[in-house]
PDB file of N, CA and C in Angstrom:
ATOM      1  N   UNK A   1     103.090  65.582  73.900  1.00  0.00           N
ATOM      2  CA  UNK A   1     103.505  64.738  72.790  1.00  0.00           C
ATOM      3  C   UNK A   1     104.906  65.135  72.349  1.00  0.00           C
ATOM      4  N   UNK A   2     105.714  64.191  72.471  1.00  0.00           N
ATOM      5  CA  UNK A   2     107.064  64.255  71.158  1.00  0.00           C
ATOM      6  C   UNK A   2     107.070  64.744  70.062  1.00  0.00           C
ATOM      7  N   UNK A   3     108.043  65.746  69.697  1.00  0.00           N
ATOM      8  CA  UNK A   3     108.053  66.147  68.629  1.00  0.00           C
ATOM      9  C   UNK A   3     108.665  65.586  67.747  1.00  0.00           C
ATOM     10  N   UNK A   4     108.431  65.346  66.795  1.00  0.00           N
ATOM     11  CA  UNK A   4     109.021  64.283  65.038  1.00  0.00           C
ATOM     12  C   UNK A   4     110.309  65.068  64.678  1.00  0.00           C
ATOM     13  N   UNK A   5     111.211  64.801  64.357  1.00  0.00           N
ATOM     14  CA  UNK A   5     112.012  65.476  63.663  1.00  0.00           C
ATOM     15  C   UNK A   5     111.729  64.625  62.120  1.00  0.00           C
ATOM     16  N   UNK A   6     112.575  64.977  61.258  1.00  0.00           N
ATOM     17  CA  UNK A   6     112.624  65.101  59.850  1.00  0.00           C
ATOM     18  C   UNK A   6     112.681  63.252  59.555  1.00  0.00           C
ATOM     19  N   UNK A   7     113.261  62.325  60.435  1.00  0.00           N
ATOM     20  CA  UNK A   7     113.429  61.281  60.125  1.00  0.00           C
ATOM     21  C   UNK A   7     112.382  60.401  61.003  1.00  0.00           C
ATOM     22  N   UNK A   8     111.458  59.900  60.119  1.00  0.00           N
ATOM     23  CA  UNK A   8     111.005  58.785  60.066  1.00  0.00           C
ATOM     24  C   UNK A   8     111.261  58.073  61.506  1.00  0.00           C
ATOM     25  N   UNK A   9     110.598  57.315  62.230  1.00  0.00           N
ATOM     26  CA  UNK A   9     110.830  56.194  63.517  1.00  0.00           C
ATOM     27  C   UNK A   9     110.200  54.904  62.877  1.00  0.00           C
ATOM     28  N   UNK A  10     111.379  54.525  63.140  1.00  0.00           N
ATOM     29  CA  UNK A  10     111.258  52.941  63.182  1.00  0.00           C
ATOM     30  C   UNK A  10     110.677  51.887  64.289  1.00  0.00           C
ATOM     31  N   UNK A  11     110.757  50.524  64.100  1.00  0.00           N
ATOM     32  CA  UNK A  11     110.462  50.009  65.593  1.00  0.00           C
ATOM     33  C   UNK A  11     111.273  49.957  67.029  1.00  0.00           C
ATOM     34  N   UNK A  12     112.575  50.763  66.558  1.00  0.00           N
ATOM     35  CA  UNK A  12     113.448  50.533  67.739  1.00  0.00           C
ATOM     36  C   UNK A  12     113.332  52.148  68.162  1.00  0.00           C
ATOM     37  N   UNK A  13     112.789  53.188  67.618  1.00  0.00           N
ATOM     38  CA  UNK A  13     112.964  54.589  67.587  1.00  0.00           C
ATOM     39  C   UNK A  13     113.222  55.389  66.356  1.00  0.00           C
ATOM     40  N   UNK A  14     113.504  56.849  66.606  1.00  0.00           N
ATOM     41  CA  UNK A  14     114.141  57.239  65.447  1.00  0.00           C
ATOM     42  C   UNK A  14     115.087  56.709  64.443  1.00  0.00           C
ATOM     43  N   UNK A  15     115.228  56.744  63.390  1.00  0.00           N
ATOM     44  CA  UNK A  15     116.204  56.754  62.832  1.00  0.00           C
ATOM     45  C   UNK A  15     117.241  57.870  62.428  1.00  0.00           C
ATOM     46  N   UNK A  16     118.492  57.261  62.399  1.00  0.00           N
ATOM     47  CA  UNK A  16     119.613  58.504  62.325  1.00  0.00           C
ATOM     48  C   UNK A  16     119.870  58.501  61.126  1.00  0.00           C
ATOM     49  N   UNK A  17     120.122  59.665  60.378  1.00  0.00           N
ATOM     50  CA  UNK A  17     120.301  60.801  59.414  1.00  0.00           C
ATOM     51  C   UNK A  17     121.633  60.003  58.926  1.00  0.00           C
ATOM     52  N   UNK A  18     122.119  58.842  59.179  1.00  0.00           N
ATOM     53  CA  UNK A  18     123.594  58.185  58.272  1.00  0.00           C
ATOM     54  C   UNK A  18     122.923  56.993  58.142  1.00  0.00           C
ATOM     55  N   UNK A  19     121.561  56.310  58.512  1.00  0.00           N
ATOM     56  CA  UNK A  19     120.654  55.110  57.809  1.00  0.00           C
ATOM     57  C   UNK A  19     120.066  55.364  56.358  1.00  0.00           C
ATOM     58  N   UNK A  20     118.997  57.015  56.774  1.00  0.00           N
ATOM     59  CA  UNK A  20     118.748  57.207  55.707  1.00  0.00           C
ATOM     60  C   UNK A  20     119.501  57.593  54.137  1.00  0.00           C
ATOM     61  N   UNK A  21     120.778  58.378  54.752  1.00  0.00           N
ATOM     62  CA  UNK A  21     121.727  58.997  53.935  1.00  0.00           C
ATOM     63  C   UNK A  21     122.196  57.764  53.134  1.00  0.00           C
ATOM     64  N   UNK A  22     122.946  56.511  53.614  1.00  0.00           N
ATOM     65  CA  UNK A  22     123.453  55.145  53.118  1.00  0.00           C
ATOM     66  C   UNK A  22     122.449  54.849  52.400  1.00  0.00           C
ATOM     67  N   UNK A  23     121.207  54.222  52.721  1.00  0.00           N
ATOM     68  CA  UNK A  23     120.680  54.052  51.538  1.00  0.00           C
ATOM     69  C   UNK A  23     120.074  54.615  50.594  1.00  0.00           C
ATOM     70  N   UNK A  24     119.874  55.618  50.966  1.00  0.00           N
ATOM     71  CA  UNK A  24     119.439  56.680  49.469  1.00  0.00           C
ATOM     72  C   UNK A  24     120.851  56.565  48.267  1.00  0.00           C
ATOM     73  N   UNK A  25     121.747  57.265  49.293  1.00  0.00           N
ATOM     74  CA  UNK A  25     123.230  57.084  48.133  1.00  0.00           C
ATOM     75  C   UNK A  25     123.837  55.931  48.004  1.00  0.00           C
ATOM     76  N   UNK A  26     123.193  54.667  48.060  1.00  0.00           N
ATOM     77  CA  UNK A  26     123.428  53.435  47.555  1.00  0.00           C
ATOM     78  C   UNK A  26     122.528  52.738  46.471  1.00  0.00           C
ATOM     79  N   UNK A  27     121.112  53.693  46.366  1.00  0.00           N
ATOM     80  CA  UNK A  27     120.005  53.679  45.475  1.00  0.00           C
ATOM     81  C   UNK A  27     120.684  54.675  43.790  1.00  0.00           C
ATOM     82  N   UNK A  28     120.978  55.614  44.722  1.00  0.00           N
ATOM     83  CA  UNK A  28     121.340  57.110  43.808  1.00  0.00           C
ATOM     84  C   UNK A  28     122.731  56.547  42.853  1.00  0.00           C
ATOM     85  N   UNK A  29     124.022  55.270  43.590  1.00  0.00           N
ATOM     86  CA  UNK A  29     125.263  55.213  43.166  1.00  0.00           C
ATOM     87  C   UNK A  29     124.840  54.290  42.267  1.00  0.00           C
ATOM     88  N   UNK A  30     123.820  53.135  42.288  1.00  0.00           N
ATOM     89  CA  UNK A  30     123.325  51.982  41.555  1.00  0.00           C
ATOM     90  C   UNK A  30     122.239  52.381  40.668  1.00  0.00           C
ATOM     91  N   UNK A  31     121.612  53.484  39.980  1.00  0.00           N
ATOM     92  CA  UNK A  31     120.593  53.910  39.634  1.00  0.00           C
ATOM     93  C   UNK A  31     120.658  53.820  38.064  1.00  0.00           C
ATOM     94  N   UNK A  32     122.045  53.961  37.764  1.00  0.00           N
ATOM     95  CA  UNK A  32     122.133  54.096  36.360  1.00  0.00           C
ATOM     96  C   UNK A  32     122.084  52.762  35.806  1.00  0.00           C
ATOM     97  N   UNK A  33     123.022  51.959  36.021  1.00  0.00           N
ATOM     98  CA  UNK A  33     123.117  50.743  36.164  1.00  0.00           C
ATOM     99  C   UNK A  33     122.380  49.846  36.160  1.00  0.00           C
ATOM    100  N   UNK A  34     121.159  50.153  37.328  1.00  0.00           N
ATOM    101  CA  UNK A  34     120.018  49.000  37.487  1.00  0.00           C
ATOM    102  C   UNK A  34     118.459  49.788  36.894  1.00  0.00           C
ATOM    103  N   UNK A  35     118.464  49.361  35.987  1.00  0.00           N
ATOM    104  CA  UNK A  35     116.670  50.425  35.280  1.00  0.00           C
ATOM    105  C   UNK A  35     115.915  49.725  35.881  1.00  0.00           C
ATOM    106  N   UNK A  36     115.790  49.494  36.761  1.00  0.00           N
ATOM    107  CA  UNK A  36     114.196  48.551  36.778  1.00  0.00           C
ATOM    108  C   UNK A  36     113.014  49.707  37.169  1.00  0.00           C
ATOM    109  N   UNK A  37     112.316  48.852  37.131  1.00  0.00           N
ATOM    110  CA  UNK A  37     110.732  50.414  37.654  1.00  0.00           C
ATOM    111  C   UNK A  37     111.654  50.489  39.076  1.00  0.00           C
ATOM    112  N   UNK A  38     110.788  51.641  39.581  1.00  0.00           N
ATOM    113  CA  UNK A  38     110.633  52.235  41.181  1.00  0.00           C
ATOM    114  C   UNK A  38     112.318  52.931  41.186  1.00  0.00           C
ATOM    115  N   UNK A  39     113.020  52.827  40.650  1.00  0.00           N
ATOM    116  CA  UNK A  39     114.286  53.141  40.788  1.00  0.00           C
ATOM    117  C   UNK A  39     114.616  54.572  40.163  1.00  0.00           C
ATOM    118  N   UNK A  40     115.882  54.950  41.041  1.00  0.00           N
ATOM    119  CA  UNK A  40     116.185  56.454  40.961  1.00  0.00           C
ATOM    120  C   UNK A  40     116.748  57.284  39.708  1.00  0.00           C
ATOM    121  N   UNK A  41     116.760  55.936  38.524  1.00  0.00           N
ATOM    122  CA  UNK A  41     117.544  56.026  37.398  1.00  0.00           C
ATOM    123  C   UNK A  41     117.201  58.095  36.950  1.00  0.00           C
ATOM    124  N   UNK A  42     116.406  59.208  36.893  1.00  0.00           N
ATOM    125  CA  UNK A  42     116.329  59.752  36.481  1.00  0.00           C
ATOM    126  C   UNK A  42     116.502  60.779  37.302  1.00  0.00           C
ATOM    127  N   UNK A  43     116.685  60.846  38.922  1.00  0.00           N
ATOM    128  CA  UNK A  43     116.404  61.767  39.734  1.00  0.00           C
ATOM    129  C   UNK A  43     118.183  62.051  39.747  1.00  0.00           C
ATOM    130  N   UNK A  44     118.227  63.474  39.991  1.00  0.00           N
ATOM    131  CA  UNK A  44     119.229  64.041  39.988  1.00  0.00           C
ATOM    132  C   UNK A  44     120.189  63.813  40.809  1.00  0.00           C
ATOM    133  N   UNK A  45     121.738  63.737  40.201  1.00  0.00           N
ATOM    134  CA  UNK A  45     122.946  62.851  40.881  1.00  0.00           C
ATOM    135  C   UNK A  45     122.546  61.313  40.996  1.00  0.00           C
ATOM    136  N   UNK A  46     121.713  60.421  40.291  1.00  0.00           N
ATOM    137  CA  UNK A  46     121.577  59.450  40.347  1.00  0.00           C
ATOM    138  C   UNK A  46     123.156  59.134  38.930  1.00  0.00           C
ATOM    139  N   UNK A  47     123.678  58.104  39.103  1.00  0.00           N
ATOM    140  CA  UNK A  47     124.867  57.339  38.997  1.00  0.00           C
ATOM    141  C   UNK A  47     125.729  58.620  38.819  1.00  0.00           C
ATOM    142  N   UNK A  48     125.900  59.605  39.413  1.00  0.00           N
ATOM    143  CA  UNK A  48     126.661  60.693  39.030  1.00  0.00           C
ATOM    144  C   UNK A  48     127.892  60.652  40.300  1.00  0.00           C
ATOM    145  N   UNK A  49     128.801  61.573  39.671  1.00  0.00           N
ATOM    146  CA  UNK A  49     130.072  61.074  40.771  1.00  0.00           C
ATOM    147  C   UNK A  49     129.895  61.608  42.604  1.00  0.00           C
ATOM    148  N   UNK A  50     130.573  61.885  43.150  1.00  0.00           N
ATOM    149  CA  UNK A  50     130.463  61.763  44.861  1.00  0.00           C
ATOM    150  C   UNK A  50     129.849  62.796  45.018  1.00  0.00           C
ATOM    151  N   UNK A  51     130.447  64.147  44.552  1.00  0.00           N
ATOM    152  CA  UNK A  51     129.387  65.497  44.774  1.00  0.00           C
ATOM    153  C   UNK A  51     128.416  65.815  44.151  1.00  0.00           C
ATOM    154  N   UNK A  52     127.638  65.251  43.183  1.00  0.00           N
ATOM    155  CA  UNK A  52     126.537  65.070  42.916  1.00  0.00           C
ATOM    156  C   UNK A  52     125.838  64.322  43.690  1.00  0.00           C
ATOM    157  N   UNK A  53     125.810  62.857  43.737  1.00  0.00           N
ATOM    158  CA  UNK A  53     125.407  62.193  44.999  1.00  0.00           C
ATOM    159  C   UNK A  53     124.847  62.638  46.286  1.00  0.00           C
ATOM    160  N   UNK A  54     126.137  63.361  46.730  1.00  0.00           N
ATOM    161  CA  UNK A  54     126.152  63.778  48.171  1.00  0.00           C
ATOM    162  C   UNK A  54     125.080  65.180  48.399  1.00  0.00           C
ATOM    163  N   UNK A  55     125.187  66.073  46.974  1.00  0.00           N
ATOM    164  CA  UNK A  55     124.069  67.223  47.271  1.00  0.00           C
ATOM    165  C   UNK A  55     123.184  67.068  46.908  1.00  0.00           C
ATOM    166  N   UNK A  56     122.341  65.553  46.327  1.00  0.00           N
ATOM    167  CA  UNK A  56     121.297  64.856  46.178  1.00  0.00           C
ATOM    168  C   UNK A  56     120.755  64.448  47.316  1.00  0.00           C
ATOM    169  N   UNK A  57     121.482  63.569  48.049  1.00  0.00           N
ATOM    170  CA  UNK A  57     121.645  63.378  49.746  1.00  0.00           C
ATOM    171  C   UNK A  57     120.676  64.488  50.674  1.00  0.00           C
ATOM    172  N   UNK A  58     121.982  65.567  50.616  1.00  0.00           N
ATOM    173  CA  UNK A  58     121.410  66.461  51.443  1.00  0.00           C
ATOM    174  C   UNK A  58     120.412  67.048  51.004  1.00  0.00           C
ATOM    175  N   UNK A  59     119.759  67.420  50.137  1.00  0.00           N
ATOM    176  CA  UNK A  59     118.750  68.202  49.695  1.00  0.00           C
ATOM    177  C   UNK A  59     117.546  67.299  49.786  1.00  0.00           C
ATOM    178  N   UNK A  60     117.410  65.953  49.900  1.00  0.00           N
ATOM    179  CA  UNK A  60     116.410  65.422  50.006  1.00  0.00           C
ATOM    180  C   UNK A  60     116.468  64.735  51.218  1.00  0.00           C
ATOM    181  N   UNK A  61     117.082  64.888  52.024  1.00  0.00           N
ATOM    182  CA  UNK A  61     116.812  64.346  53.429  1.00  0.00           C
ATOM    183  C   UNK A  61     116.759  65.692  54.064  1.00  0.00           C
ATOM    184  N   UNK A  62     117.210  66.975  53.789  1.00  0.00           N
ATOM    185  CA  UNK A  62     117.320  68.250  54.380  1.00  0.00           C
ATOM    186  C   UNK A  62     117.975  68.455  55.938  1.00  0.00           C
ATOM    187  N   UNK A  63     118.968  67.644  55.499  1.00  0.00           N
ATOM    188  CA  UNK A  63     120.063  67.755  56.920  1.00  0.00           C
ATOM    189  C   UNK A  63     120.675  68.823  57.374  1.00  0.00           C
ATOM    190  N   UNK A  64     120.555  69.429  58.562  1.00  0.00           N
ATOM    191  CA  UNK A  64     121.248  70.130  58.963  1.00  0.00           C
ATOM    192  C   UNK A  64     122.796  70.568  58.888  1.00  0.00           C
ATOM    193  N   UNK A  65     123.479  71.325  59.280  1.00  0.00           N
ATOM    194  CA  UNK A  65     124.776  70.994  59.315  1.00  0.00           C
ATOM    195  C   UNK A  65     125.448  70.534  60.159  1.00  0.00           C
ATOM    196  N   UNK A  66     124.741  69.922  61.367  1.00  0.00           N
ATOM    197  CA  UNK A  66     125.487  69.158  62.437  1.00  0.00           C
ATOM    198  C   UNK A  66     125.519  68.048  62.160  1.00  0.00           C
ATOM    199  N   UNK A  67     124.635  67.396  60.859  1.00  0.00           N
ATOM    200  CA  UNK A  67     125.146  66.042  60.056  1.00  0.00           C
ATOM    201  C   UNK A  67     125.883  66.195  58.948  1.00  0.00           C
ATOM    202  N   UNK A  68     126.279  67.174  58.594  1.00  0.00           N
ATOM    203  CA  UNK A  68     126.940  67.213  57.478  1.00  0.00           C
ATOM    204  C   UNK A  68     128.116  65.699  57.311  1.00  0.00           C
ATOM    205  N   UNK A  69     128.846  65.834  58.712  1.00  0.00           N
ATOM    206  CA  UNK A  69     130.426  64.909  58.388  1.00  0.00           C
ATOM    207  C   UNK A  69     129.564  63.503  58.258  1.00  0.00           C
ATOM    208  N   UNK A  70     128.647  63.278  58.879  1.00  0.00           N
ATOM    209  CA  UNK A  70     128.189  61.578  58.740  1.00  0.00           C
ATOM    210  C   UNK A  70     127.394  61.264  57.821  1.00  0.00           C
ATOM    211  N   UNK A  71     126.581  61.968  56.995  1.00  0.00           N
ATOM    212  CA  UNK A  71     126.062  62.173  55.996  1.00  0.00           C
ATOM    213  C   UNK A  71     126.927  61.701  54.581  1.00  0.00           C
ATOM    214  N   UNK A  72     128.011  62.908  54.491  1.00  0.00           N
ATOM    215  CA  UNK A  72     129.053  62.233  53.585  1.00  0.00           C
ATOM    216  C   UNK A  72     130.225  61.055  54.364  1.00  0.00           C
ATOM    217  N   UNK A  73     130.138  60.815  55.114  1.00  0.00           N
ATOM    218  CA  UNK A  73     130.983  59.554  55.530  1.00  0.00           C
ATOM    219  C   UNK A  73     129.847  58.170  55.063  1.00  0.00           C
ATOM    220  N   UNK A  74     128.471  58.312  55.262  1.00  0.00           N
ATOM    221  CA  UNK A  74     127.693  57.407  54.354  1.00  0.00           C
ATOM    222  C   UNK A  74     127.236  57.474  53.277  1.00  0.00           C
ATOM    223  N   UNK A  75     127.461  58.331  52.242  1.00  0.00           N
ATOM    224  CA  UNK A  75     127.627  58.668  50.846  1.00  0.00           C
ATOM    225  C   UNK A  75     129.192  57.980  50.289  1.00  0.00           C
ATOM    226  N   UNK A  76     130.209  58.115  51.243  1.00  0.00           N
ATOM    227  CA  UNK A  76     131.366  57.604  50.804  1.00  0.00           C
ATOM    228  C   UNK A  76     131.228  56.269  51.085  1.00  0.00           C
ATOM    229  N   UNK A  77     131.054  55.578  52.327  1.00  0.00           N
ATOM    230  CA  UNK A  77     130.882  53.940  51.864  1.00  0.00           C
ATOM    231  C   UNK A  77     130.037  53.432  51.128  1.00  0.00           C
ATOM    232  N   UNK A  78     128.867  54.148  50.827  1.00  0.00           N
ATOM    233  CA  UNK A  78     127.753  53.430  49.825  1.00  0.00           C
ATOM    234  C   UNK A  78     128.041  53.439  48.692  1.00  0.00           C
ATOM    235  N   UNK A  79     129.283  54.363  47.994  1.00  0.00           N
ATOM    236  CA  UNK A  79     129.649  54.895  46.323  1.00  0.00           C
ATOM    237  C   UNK A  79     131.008  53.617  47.054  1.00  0.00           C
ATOM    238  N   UNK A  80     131.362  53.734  47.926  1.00  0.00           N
ATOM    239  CA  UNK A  80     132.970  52.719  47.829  1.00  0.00           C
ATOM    240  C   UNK A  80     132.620  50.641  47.692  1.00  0.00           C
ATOM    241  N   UNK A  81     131.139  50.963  48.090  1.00  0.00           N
ATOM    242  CA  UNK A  81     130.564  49.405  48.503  1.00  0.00           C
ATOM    243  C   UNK A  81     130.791  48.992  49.727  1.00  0.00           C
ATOM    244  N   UNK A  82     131.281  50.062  50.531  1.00  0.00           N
ATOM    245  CA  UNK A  82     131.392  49.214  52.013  1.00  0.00           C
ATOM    246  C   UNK A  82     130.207  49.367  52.882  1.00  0.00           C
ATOM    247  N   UNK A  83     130.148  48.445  53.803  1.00  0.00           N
ATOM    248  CA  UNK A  83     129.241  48.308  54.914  1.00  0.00           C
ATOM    249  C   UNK A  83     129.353  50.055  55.579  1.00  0.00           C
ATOM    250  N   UNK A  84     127.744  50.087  56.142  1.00  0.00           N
ATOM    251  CA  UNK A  84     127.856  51.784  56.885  1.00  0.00           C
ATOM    252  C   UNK A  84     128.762  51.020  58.127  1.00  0.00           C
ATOM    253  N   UNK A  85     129.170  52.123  58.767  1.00  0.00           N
ATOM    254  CA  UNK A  85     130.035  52.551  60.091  1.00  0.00           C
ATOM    255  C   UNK A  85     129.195  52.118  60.997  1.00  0.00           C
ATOM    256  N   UNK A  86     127.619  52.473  61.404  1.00  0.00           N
ATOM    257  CA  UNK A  86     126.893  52.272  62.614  1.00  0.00           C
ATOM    258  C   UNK A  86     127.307  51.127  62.803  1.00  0.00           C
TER     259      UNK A  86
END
C-alpha cells in the first residue's frame, strides 16, 4: 500500500501543498471581513497581515521546509487577490 502524506488526495491524485496553502490563506485574508458561520473569523492570523497569515499557513498544514518558497508564494497571491501560479 501507498503511503499518505499530510495532504489529502483528490480525484486526480494528491494534492500539492500550494492548493491547500491558497485556499486556507484566502479563507484566513477574508475572515475578518466576511462573519458568516463556518468561517475563520477567530482562528489565529485570520485578517491579520502577511506574516501572521503565512505562520497560520504553515502550522496548520505542517509543511516541511522544502515547501516553504511555494507555500508563501500562495499566501502572497491569495492576500494580493491574484489567481494561484499552478
Amino acid at each position: 500500500a501507498r503511503q499518505q502524506g499530510p495532504f489529502p488526495p483528490n480525484r486526480h491524485g494528491p494534492l500539492h501543498p500550494t492548493h491547500h496553502a491558497f485556499g486556507l490563506a484566502s479563507d484566513l485574508a477574508e475572515a475578518r471581513s466576511h462573519r458568516l458561520a463556518g468561517r475563520l473569523h477567530d482562528a489565529p492570523g485570520a485578517g491579520g497581515d502577511a506574516a501572521e497569515v503565512l505562520a497560520e499557513v504553515r502550522r496548520r498544514l505542517a509543511v516541511g521546509p522544502e515547501h516553504d518558497g511555494l507555500v508563501a508564494e500562495a499566501v502572497a497571491d491569495a492576500r494580493a487577490g491574484r489567481r494561484p501560479r499552478w
